[in-house]
Protein backbone atom coordinates (compact mmCIF):
# COMPACT_ATOMS: atom_id res chain seq x y z
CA UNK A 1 0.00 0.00 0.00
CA UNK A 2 1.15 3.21 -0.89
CA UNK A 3 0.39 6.31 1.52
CA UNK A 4 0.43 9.44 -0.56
CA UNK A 5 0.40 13.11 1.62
CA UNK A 6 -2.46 14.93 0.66
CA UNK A 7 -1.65 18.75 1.91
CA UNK A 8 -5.73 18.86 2.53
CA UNK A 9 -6.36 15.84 3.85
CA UNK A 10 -3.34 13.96 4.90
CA UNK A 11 -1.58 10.61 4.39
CA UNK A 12 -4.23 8.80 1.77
CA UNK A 13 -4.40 5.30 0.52
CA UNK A 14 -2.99 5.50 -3.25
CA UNK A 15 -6.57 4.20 -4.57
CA UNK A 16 -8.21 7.63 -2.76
CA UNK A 17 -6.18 9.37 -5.25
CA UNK A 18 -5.71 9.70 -9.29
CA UNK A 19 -2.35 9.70 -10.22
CA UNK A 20 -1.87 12.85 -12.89
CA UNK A 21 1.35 12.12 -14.06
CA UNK A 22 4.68 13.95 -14.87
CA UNK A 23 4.55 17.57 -14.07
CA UNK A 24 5.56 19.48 -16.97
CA UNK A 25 5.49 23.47 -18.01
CA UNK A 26 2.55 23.66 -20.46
CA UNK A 27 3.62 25.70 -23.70
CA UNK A 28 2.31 29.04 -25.19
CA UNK A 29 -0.61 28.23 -26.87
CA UNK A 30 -0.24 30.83 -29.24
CA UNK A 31 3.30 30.70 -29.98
CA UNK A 32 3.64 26.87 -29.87
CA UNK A 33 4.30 25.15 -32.54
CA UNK A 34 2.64 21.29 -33.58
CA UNK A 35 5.85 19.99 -32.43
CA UNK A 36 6.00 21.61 -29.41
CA UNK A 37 2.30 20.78 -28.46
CA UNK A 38 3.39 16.84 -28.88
CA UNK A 39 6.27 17.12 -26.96
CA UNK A 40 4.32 18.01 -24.02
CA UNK A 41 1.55 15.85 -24.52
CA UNK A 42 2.88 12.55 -24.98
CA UNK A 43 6.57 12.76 -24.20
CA UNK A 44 7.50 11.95 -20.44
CA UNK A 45 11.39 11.80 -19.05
CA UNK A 46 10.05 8.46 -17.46
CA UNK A 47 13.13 9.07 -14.70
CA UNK A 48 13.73 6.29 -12.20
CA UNK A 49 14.62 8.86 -9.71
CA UNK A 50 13.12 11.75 -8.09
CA UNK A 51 10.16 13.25 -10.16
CA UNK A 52 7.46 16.27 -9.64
CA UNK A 53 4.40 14.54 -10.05
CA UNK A 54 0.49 15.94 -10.25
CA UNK A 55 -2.03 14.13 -7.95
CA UNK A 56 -5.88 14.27 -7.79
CA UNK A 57 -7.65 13.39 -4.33
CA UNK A 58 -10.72 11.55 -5.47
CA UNK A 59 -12.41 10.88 -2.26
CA UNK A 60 -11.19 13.39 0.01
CA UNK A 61 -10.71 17.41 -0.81
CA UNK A 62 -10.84 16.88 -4.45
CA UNK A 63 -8.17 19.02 -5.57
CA UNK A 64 -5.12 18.41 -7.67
CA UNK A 65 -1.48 19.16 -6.30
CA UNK A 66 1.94 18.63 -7.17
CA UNK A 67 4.46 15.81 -5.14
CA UNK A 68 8.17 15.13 -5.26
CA UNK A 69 8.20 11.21 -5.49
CA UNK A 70 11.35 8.90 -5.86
CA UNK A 71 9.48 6.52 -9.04
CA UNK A 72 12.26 3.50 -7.72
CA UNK A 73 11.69 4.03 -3.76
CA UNK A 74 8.15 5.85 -3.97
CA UNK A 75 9.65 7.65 -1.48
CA UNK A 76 8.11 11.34 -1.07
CA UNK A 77 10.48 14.17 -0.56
CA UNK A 78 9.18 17.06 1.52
CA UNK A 79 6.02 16.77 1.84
CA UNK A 80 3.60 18.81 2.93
CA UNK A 81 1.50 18.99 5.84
CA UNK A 82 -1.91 18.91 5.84
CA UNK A 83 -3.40 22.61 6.61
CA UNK A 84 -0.89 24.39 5.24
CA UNK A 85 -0.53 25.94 1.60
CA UNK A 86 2.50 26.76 -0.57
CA UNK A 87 5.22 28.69 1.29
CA UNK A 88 4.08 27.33 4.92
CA UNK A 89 1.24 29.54 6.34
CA UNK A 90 -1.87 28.34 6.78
């Protein structure tokens, strides 16, 4: 079982939640060219190391967010706690 750290609802089963996938910067849409736009639709780095991954909780707060898992380990590096938002304060 994998316990995945919701900031909004803390530590989750993984089937709570809806792995997003990679995290990746989303281009310009009106500057992008077709190769571009595939690039960051269907290409993934696929890293067996640390990642920055996007995560939907399904049965709890129901909001997406953004982990740093280990994809060998499925470690989670610094997560956060539940109540607080980005940059600490609650």
């Amino acid at each position: 079982m994998l316990l995945v750290p919701c900031p909004n609802c803390g530590p989750r089963n993984a089937s709570d939640l809806r792995h997003v996938g990679e995290s990746t910067a989303r281009p310009d849409p009106s500057t992008a060219s077709p190769e571009e736009w595939r690039t960051y639709l269907y290409l993934r780095d696929n890293v067996a190391d640390w990642n920055v991954e996007t995560w939907y909780c399904t049965r709890g707060c129901r909001k997406y967010f953004k982990l740093e898992r280990n994809t060998a380990t499925n470690e989670f590096r610094n997560p956060p706690l539940p109540g607080t938002k980005v940059g600490g304060k609650a």
